[in-house]
Protein backbone atom coordinates (compact mmCIF):
# COMPACT_ATOMS: atom_id res chain seq x y z
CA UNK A 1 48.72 35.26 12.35
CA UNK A 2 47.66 37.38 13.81
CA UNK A 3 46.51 39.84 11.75
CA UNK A 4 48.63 42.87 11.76
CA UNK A 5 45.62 44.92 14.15
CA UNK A 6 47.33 42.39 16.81
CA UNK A 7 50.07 43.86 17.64
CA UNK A 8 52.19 41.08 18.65
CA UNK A 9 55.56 40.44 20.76
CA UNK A 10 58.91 41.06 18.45
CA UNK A 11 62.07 38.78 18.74
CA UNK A 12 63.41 41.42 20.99
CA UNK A 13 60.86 41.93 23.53
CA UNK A 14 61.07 37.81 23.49
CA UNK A 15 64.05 37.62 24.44
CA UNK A 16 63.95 40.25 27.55
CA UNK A 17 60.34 39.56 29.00
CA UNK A 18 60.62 35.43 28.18
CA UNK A 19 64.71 35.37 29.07
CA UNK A 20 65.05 33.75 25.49
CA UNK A 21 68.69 32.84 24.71
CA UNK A 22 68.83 35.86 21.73
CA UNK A 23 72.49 36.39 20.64
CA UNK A 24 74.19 37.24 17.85
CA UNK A 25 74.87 33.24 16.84
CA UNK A 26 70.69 33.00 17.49
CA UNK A 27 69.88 36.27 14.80
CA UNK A 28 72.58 34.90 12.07
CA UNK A 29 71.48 31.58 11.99
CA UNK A 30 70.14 30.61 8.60
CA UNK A 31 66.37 29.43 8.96
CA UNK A 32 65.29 26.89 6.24
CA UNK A 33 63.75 28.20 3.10
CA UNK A 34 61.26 26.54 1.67
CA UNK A 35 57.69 27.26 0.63
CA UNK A 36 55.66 28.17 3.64
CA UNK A 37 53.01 29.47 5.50
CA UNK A 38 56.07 28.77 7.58
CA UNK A 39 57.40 25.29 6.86
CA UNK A 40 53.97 24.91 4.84
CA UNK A 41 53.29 24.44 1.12
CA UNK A 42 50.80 25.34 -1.60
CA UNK A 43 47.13 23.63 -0.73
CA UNK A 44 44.35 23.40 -2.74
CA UNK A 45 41.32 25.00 -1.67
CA UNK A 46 39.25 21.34 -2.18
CA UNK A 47 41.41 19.71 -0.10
CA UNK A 48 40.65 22.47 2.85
CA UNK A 49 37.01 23.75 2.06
CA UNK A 50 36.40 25.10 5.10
CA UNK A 51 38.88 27.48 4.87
CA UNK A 52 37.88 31.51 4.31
CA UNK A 53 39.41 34.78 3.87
CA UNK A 54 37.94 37.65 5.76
CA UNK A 55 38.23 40.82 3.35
CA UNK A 56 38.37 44.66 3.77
CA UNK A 57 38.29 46.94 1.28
CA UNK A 58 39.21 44.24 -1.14
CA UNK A 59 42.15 42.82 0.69
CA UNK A 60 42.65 39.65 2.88
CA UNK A 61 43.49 40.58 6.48
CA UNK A 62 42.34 37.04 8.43
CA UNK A 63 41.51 33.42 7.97
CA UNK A 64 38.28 32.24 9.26
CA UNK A 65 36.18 28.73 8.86
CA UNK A 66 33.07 27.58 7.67
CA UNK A 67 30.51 26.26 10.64
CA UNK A 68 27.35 25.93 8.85
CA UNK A 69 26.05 27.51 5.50
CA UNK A 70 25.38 30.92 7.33
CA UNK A 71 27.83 30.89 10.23
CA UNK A 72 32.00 31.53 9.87
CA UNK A 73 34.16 31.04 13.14
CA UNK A 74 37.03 33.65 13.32
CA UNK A 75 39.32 35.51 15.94
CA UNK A 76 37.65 37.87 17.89
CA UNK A 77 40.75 40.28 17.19
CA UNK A 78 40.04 39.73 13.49
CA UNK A 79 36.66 41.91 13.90
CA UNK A 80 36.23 43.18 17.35
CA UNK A 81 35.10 46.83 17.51
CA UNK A 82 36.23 46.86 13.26
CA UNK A 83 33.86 49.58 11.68
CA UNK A 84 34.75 49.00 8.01
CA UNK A 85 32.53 46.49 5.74
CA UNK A 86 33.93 42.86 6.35
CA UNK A 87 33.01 40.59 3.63
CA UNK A 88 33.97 36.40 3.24
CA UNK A 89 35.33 35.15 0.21
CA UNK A 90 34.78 31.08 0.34
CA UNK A 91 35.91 28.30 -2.84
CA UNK A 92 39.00 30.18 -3.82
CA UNK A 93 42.85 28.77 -3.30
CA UNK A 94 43.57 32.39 -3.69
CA UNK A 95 42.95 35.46 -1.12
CA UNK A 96 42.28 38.09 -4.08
CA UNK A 97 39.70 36.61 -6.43
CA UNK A 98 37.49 33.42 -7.54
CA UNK A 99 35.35 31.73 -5.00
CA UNK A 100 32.20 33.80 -3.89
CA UNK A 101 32.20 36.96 -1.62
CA UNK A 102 29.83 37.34 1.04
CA UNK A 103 28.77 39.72 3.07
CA UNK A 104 28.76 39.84 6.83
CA UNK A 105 25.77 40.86 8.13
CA UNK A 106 26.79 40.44 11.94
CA UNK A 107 29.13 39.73 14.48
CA UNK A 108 29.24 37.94 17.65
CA UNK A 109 32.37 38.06 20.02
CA UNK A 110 32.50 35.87 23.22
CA UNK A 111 31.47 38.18 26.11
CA UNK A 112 34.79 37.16 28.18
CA UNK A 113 37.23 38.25 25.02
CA UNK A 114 40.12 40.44 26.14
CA UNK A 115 43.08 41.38 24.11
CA UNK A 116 45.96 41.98 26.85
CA UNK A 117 48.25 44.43 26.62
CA UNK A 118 48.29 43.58 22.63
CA UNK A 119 50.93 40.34 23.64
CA UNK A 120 47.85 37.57 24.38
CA UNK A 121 44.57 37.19 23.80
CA UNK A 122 41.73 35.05 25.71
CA UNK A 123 38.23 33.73 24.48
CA UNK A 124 39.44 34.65 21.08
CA UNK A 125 36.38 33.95 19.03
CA UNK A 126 33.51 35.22 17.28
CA UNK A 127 30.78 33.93 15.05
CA UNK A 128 29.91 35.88 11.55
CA UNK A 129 26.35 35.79 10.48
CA UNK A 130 26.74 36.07 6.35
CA UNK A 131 24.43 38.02 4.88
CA UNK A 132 23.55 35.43 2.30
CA UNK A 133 23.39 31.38 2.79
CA UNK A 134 26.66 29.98 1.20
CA UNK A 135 26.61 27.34 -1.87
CA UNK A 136 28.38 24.36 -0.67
CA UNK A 137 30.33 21.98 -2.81
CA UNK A 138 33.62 20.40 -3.75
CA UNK A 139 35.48 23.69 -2.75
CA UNK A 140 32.82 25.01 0.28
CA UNK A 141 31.97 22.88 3.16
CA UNK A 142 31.48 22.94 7.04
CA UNK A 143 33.75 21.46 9.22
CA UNK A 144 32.73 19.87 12.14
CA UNK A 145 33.83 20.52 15.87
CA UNK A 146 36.18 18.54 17.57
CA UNK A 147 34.89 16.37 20.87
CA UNK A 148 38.08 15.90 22.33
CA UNK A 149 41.78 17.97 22.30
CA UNK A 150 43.99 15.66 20.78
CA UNK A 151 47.13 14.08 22.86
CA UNK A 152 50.63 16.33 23.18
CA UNK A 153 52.32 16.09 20.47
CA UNK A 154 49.55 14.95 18.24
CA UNK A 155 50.42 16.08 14.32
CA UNK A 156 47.25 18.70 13.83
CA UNK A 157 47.20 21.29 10.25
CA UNK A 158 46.99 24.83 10.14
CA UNK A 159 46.15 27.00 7.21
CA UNK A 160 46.33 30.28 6.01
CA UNK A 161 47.18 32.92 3.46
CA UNK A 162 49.66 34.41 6.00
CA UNK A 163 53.14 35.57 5.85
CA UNK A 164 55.72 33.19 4.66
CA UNK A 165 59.63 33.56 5.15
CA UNK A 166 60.02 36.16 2.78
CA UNK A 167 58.16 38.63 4.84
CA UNK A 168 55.20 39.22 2.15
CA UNK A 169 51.59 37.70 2.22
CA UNK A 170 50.98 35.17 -0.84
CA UNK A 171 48.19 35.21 -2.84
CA UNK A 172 47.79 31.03 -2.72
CA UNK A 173 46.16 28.85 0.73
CA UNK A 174 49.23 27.10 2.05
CA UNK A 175 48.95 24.80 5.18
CA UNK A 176 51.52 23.04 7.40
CA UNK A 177 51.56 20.27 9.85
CA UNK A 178 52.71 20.97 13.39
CA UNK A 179 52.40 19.21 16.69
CA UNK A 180 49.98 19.92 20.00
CA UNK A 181 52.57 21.14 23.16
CA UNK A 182 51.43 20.87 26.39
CA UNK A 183 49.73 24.05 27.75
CA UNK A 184 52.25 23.79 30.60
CA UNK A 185 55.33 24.10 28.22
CA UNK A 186 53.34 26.51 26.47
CA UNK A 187 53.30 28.58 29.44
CA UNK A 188 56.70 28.42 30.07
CA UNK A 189 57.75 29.65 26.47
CA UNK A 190 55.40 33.10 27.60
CA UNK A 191 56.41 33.08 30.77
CA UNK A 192 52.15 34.25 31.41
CA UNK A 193 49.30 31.91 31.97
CA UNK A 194 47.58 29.97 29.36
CA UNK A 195 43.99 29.69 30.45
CA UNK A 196 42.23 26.66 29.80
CA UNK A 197 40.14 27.53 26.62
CA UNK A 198 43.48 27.61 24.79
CA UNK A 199 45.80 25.45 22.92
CA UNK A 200 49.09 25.11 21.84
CA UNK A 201 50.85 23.48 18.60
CA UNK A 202 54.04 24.46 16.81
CA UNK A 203 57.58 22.89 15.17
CA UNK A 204 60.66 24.76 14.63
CA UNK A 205 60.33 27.08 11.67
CA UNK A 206 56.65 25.94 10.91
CA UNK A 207 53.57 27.56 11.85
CA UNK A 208 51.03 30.55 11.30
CA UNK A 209 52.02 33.77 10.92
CA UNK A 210 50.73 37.50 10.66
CA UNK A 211 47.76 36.95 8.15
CA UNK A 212 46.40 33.73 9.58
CA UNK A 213 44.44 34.82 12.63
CA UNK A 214 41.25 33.07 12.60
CA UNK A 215 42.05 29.92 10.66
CA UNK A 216 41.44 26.82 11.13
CA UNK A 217 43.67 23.92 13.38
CA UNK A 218 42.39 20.89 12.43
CA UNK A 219 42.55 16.89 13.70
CA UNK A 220 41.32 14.32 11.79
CA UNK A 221 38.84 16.43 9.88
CA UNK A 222 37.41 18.26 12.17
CA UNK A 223 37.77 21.90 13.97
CA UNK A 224 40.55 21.67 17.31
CA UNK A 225 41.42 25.65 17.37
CA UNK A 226 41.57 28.69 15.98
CA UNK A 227 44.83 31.21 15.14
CA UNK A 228 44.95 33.43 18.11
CA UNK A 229 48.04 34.56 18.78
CA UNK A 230 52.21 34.07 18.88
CA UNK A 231 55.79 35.10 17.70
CA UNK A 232 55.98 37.47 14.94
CA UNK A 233 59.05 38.16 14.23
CA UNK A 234 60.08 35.81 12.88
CA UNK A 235 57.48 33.39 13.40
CA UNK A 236 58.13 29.76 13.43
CA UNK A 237 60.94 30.33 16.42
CA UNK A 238 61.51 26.96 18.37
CA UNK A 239 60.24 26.63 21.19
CA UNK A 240 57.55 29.37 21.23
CA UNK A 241 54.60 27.37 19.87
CA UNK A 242 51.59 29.45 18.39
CA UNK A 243 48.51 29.99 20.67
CA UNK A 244 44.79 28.81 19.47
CA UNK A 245 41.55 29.35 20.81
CA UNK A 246 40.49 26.27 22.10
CA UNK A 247 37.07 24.88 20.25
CA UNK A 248 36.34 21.77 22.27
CA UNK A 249 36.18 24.00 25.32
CA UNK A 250 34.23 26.64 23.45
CA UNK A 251 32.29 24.10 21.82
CA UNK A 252 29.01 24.42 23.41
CA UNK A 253 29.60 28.35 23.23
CA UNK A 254 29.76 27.96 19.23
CA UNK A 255 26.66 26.01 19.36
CA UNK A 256 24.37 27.96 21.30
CA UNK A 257 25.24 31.34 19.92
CA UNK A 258 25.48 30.50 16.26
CA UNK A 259 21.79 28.94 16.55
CA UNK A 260 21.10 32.20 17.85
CA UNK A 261 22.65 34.46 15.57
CA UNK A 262 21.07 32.20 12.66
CA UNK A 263 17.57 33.22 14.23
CA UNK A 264 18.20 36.91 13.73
C-alpha cells in the first residue's frame, strides 16, 4: 500500500517488535486464494470514479482520489521530496492505459507529515494541483468528504491497483470491503501510538497492499481515509489492520489548502 518508497515492517520484524505469535504452524498456513487486492475483486472504474493512479515514468506507483476537477488527495509518502514528473491518469479500470493523463503541476504536503523510522507515518496527506482541469463524467467524479468517522466495525471499501496474493501488481482496479477497528486495538497490533488523525480498518486476509498508498477508504459514498501505511509481507495478516490518514480530522485542512492551491 504503501508504495514500495515506504519501506514497511516485514512478517519478521512483526513478530519480534509486536511479540506476534510467528511459528512455523503461523508461516505454513495456507491463506485463501482468491482474486484480490487482498480478499478484493475486479471493480469497474464507473462504479469507483474517484479513484486515480499516480504515474512515473509511465508506471503506476500509488492510488490517489479525485477532490474537485483540479485537486487529487494522495499520501504524502506517495510524493514527498519525489523529483521525477508525476502525472494522474483518471477514467481508466486499468493502471497502464485509457482514461486521461494529467499532469501535476504542484504539490502540497501537510506541514506536520513525518515518515518514522520508515514503519509509520503521521499527517499522511497531500493535495496535487493538476496541471489541466479534469473532464468529469460517468468514469471521473469527486468524492465528497466524510463529516463523521464511522462506528468500529463499520463495513468501509478500499481500492487500489496494489499487490494481490500472488505477489505481482495487476493491471485492473480491484476493491475490497473491510471493517473500521478501534484505534485502541489498532495500537495494540503496533505496539506504537496511533495519533488521532488516523484510522484503522482491516479483515483477515483482506486489505491494501504495496501499490495502494493514497487510495481511497470510503463510507457511504463519501471520502473516510486514505492508504497510509501497514503489514507488507504478507499483507492482509489478522489482526494487524491497515493504517489510514484520517479525512474527517483533516477535513478542514483539505479545504483550506486545496482552495489555496487552486488560486495559484
Amino acid at each position: 500500500m504503501f508504495s514500495t518508497l515506504l519501506v514497511l515492517l516485514s512478517v519478521a520484524t512483526f513478530g519480534c517488535a509486536l511479540h506476534w505469535p510467528i511459528g512455523p504452524e503461523f508461516l505454513l498456513k495456507k491463506r485463501p486464494i482468491n482474486n484480490r487486492i487482498v480478499g478484493g475483486k475486479d471493480t469497474p472504474i464507473e462504479t469507483i470514479p474517484w479513484q486515480v493512479s499516480l504515474q512515473r515514468q509511465g508506471s503506476h506507483y500509488c492510488g490517489g482520489i479525485i477532490y474537485s476537477k483540479n485537486i487529487i488527495i494522495t499520501a504524502a509518502h506517495c510524493v514527498y521530496k519525489k523529483n521525477a514528473r508525476i502525472f494522474v491518469r483518471v477514467g481508466s479500470s486499468t493502471s497502464n492505459n485509457g482514461g486521461s493523463e494529467i499532469k501535476v503541476a504542484k504539490i502540497t504536503v501537510h506541514d506536520r507529515y513525518v515518515n518514522i523510522n520508515n514503519e509509520k507515518a503521521e499527517y499522511d496527506i497531500a493535495l496535487l494541483l493538476l496541471s489541466s482541469p479534469l473532464e468529469m463524467g460517468p468514469a471521473v467524479k469527486a468524492i465528497p468528504l466524510a463529516e463523521s468517522v464511522p462506528n468500529d466495525g463499520a463495513t468501509v471499501r478500499v481500492s487500489g491497483w496494489g499487490y494481490t496474493e500472488t505477489g505481482e501488481a495487476p493491471l485492473h482496479l480491484k476493491s475490497v470491503y473491510v471493517n473500521i477497528v478501534n484505534r485502541e486495538e489498532c495500537a495494540r497490533a503496533y505496539n506504537t501510538e496511533i495519533i488521532k488523525a488516523t484510522i484503522c480498518a482491516g479483515s483477515p486476509w483482506k486489505g491494501a497492499c504495496n501499490g495502494d498508498s493514497g487510495g481511497p477508504l470510503t463510507y457511504n459514498g463519501k471520502l473516510v481515509g486514505i492508504v497510509s501505511f501497514g503489514p507488507a509481507d504478507p499483507c492482509g495478516i489478522p489482526g494487524i489492520p491497515v493504517v489510514y490518514t484520517d479525512v474527517v480530522e483533516l477535513r478542514k485542512w483539505i479545504e483550506e489548502e486545496a482552495e489555496i492551491l487552486s488560486s495559484t
